[in-house]
C-alpha atoms as a PDB file:
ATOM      1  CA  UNK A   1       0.000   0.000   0.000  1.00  0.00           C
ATOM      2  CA  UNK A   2       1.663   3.544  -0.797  1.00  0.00           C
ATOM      3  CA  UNK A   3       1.197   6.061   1.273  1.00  0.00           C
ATOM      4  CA  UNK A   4       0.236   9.808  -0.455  1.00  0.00           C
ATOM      5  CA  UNK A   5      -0.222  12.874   1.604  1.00  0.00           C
ATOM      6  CA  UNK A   6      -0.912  15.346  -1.313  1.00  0.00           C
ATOM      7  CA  UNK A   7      -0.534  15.791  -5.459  1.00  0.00           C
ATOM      8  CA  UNK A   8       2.365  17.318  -6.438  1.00  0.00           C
ATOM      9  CA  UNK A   9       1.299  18.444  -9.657  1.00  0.00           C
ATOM     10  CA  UNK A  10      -1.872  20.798 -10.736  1.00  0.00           C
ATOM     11  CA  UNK A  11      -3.498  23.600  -8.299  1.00  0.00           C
ATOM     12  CA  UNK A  12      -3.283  22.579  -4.613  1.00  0.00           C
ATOM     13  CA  UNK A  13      -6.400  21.238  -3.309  1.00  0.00           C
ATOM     14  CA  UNK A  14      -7.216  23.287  -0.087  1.00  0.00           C
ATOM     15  CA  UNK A  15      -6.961  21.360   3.368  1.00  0.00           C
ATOM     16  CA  UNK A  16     -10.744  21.680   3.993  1.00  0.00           C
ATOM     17  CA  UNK A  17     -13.157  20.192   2.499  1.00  0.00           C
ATOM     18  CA  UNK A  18     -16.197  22.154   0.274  1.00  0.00           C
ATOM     19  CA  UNK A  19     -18.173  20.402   1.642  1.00  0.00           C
ATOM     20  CA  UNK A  20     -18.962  20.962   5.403  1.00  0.00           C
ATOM     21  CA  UNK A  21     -20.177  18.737   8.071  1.00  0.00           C
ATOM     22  CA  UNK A  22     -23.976  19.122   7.770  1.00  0.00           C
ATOM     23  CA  UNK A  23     -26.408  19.875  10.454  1.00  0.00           C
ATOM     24  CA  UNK A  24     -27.296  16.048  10.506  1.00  0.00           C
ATOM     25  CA  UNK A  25     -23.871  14.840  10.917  1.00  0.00           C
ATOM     26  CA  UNK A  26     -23.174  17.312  14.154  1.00  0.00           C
ATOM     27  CA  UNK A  27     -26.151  16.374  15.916  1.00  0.00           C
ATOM     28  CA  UNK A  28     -25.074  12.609  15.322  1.00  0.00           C
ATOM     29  CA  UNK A  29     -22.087  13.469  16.588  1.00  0.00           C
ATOM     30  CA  UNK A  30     -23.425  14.833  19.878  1.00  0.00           C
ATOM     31  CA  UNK A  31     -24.928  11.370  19.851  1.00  0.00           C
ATOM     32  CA  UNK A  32     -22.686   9.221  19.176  1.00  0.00           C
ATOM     33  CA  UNK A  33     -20.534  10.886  22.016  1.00  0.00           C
ATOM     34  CA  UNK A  34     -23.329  12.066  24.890  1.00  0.00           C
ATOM     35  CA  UNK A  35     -24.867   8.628  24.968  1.00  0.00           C
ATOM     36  CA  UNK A  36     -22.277   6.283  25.453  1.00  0.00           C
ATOM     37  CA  UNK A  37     -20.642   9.047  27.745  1.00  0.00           C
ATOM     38  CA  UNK A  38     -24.225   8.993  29.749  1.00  0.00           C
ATOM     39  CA  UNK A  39     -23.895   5.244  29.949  1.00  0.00           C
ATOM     40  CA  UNK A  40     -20.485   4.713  31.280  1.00  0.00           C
ATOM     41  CA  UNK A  41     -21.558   7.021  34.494  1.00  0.00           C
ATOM     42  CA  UNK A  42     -24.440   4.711  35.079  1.00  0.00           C
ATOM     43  CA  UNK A  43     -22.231   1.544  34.338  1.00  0.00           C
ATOM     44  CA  UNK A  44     -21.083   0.693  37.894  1.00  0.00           C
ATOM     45  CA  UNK A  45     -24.808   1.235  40.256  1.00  0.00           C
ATOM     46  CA  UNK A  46     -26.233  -0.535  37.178  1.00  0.00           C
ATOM     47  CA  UNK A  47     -23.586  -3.465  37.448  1.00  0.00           C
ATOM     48  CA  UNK A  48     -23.830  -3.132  41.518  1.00  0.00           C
ATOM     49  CA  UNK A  49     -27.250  -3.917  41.143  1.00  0.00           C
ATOM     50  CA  UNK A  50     -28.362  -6.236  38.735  1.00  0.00           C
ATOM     51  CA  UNK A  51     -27.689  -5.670  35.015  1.00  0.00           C
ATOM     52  CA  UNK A  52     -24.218  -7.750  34.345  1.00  0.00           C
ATOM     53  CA  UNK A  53     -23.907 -11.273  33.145  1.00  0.00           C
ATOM     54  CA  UNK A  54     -21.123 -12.652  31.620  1.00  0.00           C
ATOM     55  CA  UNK A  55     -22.842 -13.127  28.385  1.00  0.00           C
ATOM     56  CA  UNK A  56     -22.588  -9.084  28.700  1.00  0.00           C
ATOM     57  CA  UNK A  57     -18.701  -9.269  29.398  1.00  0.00           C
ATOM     58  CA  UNK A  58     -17.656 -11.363  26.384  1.00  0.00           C
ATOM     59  CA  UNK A  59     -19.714  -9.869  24.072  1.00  0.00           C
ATOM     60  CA  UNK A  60     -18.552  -6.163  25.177  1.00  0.00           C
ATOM     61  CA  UNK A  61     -14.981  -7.410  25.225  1.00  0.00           C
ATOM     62  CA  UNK A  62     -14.887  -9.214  21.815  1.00  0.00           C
ATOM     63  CA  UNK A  63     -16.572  -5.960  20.120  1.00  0.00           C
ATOM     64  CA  UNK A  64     -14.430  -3.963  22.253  1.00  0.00           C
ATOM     65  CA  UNK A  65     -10.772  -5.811  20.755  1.00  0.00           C
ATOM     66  CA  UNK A  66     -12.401  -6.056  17.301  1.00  0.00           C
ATOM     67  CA  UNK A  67     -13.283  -2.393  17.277  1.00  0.00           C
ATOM     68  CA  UNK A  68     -10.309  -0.935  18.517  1.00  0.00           C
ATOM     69  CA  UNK A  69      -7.764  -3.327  16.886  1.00  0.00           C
ATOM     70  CA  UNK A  70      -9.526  -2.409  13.698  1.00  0.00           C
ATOM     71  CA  UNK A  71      -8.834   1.434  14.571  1.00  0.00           C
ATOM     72  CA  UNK A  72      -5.137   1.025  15.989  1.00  0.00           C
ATOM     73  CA  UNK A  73      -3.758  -1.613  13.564  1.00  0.00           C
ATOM     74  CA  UNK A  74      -6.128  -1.331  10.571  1.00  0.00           C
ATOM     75  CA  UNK A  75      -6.935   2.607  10.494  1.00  0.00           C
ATOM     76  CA  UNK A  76      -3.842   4.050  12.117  1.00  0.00           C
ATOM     77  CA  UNK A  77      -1.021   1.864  11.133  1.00  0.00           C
ATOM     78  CA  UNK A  78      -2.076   0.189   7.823  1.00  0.00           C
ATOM     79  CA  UNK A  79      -4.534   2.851   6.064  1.00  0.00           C
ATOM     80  CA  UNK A  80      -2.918   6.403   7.737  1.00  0.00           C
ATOM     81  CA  UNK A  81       0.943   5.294   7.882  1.00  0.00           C
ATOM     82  CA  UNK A  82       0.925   2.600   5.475  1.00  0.00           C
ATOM     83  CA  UNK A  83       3.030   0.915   8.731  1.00  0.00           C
ATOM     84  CA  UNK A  84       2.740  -2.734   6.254  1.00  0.00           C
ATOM     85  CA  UNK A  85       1.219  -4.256   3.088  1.00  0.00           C
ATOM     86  CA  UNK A  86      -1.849  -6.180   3.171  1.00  0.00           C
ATOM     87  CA  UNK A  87      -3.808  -9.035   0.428  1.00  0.00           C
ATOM     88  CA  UNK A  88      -7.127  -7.623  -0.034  1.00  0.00           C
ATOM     89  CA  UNK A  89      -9.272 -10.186   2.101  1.00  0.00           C
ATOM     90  CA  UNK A  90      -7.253  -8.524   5.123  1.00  0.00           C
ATOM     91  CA  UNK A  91      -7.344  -4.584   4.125  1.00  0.00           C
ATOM     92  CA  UNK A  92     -11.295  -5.074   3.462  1.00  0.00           C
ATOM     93  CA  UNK A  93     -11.347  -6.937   7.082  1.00  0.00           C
ATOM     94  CA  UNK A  94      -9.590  -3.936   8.448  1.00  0.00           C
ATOM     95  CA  UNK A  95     -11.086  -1.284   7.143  1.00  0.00           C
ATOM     96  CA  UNK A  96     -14.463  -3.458   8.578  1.00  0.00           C
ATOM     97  CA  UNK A  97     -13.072  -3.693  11.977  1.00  0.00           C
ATOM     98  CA  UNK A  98     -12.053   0.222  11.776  1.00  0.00           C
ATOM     99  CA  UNK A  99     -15.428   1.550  10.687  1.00  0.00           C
ATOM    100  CA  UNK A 100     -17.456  -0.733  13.192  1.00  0.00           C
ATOM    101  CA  UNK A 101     -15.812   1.618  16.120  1.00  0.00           C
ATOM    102  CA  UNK A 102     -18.540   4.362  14.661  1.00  0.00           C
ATOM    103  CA  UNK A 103     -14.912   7.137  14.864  1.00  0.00           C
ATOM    104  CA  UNK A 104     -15.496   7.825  11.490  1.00  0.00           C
ATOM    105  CA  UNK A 105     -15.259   6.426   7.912  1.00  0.00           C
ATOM    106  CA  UNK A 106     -11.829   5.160   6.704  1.00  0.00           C
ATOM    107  CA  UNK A 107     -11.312   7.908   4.313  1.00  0.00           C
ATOM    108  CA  UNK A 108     -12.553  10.801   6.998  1.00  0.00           C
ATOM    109  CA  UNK A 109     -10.218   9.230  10.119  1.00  0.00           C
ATOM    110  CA  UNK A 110      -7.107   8.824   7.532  1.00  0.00           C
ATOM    111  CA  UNK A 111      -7.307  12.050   6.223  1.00  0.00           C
ATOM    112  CA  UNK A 112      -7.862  13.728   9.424  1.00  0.00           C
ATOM    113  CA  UNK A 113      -4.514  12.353  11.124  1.00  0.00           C
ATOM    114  CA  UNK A 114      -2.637  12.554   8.298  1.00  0.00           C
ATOM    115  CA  UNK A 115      -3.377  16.015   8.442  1.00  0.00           C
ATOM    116  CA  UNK A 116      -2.640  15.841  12.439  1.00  0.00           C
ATOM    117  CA  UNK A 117       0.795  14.288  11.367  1.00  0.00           C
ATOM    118  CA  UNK A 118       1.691  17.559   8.883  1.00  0.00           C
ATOM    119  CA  UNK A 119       0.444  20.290  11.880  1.00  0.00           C
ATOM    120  CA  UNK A 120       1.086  18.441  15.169  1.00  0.00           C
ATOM    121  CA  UNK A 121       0.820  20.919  17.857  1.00  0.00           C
ATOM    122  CA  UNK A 122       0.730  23.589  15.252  1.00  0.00           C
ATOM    123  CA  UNK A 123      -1.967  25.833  13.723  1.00  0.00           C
ATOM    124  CA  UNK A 124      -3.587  23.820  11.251  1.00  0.00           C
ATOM    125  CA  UNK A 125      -3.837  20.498  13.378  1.00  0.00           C
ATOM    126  CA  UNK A 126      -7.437  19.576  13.530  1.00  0.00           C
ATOM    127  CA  UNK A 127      -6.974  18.552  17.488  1.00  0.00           C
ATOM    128  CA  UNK A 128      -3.997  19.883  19.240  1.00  0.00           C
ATOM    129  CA  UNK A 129      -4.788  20.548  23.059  1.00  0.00           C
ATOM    130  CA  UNK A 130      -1.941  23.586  22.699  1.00  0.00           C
ATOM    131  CA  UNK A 131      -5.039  25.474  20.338  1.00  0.00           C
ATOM    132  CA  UNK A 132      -5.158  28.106  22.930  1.00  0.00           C
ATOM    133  CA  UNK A 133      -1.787  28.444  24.502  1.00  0.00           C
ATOM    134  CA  UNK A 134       0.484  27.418  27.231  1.00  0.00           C
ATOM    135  CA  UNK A 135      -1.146  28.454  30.288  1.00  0.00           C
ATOM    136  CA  UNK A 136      -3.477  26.460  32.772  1.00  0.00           C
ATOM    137  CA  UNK A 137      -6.307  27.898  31.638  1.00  0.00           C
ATOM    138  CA  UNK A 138      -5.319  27.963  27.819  1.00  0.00           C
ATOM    139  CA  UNK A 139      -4.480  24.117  28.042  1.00  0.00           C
ATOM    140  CA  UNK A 140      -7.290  23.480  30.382  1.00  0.00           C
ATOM    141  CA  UNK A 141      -9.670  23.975  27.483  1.00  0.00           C
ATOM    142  CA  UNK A 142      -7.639  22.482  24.654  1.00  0.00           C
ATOM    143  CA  UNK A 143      -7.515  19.299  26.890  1.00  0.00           C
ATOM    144  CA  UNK A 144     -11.357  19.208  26.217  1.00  0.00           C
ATOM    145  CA  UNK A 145     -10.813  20.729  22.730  1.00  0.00           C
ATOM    146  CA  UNK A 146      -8.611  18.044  21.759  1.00  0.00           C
ATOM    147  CA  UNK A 147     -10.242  15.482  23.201  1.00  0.00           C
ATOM    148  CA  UNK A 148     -13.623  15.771  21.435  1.00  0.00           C
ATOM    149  CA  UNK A 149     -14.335  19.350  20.968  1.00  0.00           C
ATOM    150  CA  UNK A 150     -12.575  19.224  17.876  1.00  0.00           C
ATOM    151  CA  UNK A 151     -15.631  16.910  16.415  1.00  0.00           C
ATOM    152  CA  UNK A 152     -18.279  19.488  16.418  1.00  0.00           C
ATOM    153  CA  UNK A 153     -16.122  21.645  13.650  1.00  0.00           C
ATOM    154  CA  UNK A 154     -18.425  22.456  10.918  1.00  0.00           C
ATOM    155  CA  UNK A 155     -15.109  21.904   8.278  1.00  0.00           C
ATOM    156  CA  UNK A 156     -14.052  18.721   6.579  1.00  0.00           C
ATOM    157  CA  UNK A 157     -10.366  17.385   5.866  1.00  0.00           C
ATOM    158  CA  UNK A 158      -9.948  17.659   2.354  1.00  0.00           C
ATOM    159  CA  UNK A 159      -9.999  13.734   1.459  1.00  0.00           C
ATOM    160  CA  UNK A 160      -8.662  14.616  -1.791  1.00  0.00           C
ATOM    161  CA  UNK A 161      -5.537  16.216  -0.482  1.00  0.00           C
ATOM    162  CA  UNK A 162      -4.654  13.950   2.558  1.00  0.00           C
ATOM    163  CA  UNK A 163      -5.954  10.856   1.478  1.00  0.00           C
ATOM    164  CA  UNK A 164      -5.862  10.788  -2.627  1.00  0.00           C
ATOM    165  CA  UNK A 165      -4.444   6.897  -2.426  1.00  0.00           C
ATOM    166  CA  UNK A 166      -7.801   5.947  -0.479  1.00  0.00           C
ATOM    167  CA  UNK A 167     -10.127   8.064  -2.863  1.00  0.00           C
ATOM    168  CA  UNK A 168      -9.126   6.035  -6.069  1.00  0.00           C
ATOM    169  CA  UNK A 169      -9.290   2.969  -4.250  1.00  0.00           C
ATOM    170  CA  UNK A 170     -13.009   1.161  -5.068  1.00  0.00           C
ATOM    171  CA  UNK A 171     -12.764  -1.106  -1.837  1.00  0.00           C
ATOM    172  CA  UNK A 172     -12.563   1.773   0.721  1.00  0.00           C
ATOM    173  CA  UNK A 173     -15.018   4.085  -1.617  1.00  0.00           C
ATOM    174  CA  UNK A 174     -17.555   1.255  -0.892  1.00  0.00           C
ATOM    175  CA  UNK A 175     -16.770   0.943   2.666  1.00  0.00           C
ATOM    176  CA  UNK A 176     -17.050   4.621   2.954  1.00  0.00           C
ATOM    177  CA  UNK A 177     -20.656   4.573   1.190  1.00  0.00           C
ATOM    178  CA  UNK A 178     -21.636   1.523   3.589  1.00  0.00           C
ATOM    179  CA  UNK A 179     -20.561   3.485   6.741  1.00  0.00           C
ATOM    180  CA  UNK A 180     -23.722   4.083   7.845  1.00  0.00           C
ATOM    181  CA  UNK A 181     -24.933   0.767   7.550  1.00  0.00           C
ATOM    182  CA  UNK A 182     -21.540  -0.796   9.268  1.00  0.00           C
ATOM    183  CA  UNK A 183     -22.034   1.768  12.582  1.00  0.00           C
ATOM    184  CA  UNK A 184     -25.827   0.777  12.936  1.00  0.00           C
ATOM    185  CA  UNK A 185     -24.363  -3.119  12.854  1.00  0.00           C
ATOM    186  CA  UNK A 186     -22.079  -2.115  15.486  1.00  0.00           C
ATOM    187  CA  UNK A 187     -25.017  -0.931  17.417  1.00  0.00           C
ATOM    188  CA  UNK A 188     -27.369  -3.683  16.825  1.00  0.00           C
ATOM    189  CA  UNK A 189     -25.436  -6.730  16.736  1.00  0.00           C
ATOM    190  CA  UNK A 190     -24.631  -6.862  20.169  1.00  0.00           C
ATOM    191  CA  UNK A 191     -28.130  -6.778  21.997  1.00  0.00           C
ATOM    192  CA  UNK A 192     -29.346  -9.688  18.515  1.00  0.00           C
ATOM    193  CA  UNK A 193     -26.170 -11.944  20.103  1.00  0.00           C
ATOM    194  CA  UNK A 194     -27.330 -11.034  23.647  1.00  0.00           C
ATOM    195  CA  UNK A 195     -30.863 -11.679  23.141  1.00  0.00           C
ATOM    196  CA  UNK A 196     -30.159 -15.213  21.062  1.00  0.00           C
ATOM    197  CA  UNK A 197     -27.546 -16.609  23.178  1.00  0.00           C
ATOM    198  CA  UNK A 198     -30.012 -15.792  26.803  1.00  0.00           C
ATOM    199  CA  UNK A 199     -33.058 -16.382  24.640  1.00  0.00           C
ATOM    200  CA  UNK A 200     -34.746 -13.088  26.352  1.00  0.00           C
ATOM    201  CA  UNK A 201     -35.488  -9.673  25.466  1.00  0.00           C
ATOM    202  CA  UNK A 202     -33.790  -8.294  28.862  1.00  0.00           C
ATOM    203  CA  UNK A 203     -30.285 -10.371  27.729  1.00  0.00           C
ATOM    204  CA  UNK A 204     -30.948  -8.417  24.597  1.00  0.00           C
ATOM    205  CA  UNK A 205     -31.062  -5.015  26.344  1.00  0.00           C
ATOM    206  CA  UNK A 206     -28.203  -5.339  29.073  1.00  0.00           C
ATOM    207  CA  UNK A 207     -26.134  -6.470  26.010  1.00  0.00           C
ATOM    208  CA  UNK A 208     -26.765  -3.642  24.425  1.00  0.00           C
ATOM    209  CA  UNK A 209     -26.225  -1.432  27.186  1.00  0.00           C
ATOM    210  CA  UNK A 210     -22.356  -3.175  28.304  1.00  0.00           C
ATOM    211  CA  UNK A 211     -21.581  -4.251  24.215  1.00  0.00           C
ATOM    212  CA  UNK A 212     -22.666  -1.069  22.452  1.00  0.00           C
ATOM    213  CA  UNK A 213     -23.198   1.864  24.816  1.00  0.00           C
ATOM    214  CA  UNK A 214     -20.343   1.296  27.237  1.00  0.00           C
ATOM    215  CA  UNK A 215     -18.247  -0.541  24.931  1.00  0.00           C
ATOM    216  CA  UNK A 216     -18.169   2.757  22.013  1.00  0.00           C
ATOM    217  CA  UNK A 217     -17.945   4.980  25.033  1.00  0.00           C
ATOM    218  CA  UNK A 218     -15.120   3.370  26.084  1.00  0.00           C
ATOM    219  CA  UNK A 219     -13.233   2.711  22.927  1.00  0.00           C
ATOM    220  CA  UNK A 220     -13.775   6.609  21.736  1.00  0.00           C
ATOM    221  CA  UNK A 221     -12.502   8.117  25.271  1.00  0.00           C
ATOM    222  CA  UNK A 222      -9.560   5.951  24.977  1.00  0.00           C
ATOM    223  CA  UNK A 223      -8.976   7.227  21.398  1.00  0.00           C
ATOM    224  CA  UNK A 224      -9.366  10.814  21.991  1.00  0.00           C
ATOM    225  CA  UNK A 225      -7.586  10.393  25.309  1.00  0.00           C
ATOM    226  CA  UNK A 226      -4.034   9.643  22.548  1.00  0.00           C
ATOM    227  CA  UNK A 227      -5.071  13.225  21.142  1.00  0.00           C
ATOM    228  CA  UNK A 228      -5.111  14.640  24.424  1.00  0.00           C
ATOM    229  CA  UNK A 229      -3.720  13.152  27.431  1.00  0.00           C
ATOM    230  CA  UNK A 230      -1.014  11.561  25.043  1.00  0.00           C
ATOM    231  CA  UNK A 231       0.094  15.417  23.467  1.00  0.00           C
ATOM    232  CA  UNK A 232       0.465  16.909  27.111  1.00  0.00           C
ATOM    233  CA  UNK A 233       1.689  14.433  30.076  1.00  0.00           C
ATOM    234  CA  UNK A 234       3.606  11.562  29.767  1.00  0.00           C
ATOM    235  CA  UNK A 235       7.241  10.804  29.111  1.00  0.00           C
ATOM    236  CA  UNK A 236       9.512  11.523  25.601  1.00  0.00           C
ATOM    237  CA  UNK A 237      12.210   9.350  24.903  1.00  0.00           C
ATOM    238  CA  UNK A 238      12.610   9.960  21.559  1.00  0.00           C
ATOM    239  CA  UNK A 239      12.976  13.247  19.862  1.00  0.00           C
ATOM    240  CA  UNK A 240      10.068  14.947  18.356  1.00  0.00           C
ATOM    241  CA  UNK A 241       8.778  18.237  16.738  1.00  0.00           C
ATOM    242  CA  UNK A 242       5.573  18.457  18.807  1.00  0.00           C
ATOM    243  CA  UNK A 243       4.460  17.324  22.463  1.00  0.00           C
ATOM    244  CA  UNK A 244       3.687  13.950  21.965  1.00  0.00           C
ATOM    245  CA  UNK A 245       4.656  11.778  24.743  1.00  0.00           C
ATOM    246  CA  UNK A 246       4.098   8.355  26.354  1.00  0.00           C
ATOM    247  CA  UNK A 247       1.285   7.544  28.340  1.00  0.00           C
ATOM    248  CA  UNK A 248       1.954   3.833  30.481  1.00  0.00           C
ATOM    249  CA  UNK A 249      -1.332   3.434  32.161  1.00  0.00           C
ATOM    250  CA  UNK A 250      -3.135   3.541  28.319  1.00  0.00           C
ATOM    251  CA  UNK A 251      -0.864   1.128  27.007  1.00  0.00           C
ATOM    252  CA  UNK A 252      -3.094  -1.587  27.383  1.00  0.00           C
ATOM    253  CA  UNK A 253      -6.596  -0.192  26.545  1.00  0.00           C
ATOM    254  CA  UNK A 254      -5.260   1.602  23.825  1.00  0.00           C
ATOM    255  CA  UNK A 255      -3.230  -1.413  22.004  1.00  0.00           C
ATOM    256  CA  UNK A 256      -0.006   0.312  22.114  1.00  0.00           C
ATOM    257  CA  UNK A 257      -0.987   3.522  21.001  1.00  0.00           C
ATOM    258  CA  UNK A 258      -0.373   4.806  24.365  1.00  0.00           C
ATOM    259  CA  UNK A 259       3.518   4.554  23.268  1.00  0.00           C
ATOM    260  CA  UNK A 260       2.709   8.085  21.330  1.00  0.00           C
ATOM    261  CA  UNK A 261       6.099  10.044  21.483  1.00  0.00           C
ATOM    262  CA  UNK A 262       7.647   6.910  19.074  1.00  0.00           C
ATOM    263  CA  UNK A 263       5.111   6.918  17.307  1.00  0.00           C
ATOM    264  CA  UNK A 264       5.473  10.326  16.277  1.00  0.00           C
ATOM    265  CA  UNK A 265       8.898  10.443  15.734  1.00  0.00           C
ATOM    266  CA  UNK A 266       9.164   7.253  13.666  1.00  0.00           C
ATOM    267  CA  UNK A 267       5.314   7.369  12.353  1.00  0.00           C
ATOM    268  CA  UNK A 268       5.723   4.673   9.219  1.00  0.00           C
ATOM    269  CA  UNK A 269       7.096   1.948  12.115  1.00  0.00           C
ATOM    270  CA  UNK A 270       4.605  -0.680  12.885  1.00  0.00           C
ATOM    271  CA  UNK A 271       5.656  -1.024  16.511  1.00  0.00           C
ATOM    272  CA  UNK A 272       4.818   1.980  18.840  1.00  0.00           C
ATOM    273  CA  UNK A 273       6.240   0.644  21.953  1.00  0.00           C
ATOM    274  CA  UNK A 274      10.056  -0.332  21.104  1.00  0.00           C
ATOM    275  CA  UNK A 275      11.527   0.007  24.329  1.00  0.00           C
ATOM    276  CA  UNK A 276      11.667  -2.614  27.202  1.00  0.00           C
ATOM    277  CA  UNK A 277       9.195  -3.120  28.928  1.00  0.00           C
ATOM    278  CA  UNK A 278       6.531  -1.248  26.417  1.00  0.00           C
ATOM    279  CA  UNK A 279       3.353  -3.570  25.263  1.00  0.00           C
ATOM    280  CA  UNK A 280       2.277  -2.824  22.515  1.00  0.00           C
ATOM    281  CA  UNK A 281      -0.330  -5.330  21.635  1.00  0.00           C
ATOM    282  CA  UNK A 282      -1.252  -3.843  18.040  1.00  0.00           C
ATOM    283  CA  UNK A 283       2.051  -5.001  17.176  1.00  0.00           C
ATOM    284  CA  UNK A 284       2.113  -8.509  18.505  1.00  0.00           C
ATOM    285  CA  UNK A 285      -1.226  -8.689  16.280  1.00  0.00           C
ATOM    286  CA  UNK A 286       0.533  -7.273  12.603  1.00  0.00           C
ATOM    287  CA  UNK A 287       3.406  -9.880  13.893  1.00  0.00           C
ATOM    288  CA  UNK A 288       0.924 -12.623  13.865  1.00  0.00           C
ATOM    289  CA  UNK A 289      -0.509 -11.472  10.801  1.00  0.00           C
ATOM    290  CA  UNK A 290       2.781 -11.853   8.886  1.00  0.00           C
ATOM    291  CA  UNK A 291       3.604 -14.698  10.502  1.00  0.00           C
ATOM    292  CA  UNK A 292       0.041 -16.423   8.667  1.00  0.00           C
ATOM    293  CA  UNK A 293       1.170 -14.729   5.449  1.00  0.00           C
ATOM    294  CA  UNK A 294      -1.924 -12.425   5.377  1.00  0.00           C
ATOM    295  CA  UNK A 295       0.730  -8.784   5.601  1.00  0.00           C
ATOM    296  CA  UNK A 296       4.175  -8.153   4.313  1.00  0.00           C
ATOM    297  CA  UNK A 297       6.249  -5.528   4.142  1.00  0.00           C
ATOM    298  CA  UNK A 298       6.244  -4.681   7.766  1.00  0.00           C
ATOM    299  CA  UNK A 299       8.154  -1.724   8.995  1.00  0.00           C
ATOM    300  CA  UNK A 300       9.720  -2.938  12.344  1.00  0.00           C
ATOM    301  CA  UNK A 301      11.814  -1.237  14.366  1.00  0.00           C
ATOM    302  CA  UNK A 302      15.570  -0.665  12.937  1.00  0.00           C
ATOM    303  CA  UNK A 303      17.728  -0.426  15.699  1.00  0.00           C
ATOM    304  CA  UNK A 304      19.838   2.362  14.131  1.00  0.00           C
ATOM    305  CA  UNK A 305      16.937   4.790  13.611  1.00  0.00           C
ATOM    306  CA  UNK A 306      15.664   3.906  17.313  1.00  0.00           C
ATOM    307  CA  UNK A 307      19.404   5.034  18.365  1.00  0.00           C
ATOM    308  CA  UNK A 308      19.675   8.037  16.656  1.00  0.00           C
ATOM    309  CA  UNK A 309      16.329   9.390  17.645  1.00  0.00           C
ATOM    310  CA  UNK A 310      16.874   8.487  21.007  1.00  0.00           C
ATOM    311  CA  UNK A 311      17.094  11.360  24.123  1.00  0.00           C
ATOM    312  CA  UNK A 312      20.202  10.179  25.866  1.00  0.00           C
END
């Protein structure tokens, strides 16, 4: 898969979109994000009492590793960064697993952080939590921005200019077209498999409350908590032109991502955390993937780089 930011040749196509996000679209947003939000406060007096079975916790936690494997290793590292190759069956499957985490469609969350990559932590980065300045106030705010203010901005990345390899490719045009229909799936699907496998309407509804609701509020608070948290505190072992950092505690819940100031200094390499002691989980995945033949081309580490990016 080759990787394009922008044309080199003809008038340059603006970084926004003509088209902006329409009225529709923002008040999904505000959805997509209240709702779950709403129903990870009332998670733990609704577990405390009586609406957790463990046909709830496997079905959250198998949507929750498909979903956010198919954002971290299928639309971060394989569509955005182009991090390995993949046969068709498996970039379809990704780009699947990526657009069942309701984030956005393939072509909208690629172009958006490749045009995070060009910008980081500079004007023109679509969710920087250094927006309004240094100070505690200032950062207070872009914390918030970053983490999912940003998503209520009436303008559109420019798919055309950030993302022109994904736009002439037919399998993510359809996936983008079938978006709509993939994120109600992700919705759905849960409380049909709770509801078949207890045989009862109220198996249907507490899987849809642990495998949808808290499961996407999860996932997306996780995600936007790289764009935030991950840009701020944390530690930076390698060097870097912006903030990013690395984030421990996330490591886990986030796949790797977590392992963000890499990442950004090295952002082709399929392994964020390279260092001892770093899980990266995302990685161990695109290792078993090549090891079945289904990727090539992987961009490991190379020692050399690591070394000469490396903050003695």
């Amino acid at each position: 898969m080759t990787v394009v930011v922008e044309r080199t040749s003809g008038q340059p196509k603006p970084d926004v979109d003509p088209e902006p996000k329409t009225r529709p679209e923002l008040i999904t947003f505000g959805v997509v994000v209240a709702t779950p939000l709403l129903a990870i406060l009332a998670a733990v007096p609704f577990a405390w009492g009586w609406g957790l079975g463990w046909t709830d916790i496997v079905i959250a936690f198998v949507f929750y590793v498909v979903t956010g494997l198919g954002v971290t290793v299928g639309l971060h590292r394989y569509f955005t960064h182009g991090s390995f190759k993949a046969k068709r069956p498996m970039k379809i499957a990704l780009g699947i697993a990526g657009s069942l985490s309701l984030e956005m469609s393939v072509l909208d969350w690629v172009a958006t952080h490749r045009k995070h990559h060009k910008f980081s932590d500079k004007e023109g980065d679509p969710h920087s939590p250094w927006r309004f300045g240094p100070g505690f106030r200032a950062l207070s705010k872009g914390l918030l921005y970053a983490h999912m203010g940003w998503l209520f901005e009436t303008e559109r990345t420019n798919r055309e200019k950030y993302a022109p390899d994904l736009v002439k490719d037919p399998d993510i045009q359809k996936l983008h077209k079938f978006f709509p229909v993939l994120a109600i799936t992700s919705m759905v699907l849960p409380a049909v498999l709770g509801g078949l496998l207890t045989w009862s309407l109220w198996g249907a509804a507490t899987a849809f409350f642990w495998g949808t609701l808290v499961r996407i509020g999860l996932l997306h608070h996780v995600t936007w908590s790289i764009n935030s948290i991950c840009h701020v505190f944390g530690e930076e072992d390698f060097e870097v032109r912006d903030k990013s950092r690395n984030v421990w505690w996330l490591a886990i819940p986030s796949f790797g991502e977590s392992w963000h100031n890499l990442h950004h200094s090295d952002p082709t390499c399929a392994r964020h955390g390279a260092l001892k002691g770093q899980i990266d989980l995302s990685a161990g995945l695109i290792h078993w993937f090549e090891k079945a033949g289904w990727v090539y081309d992987v961009r490991w580490p190379d020692p050399a780089r690591l070394a000469a990016k490396r903050i003695a």
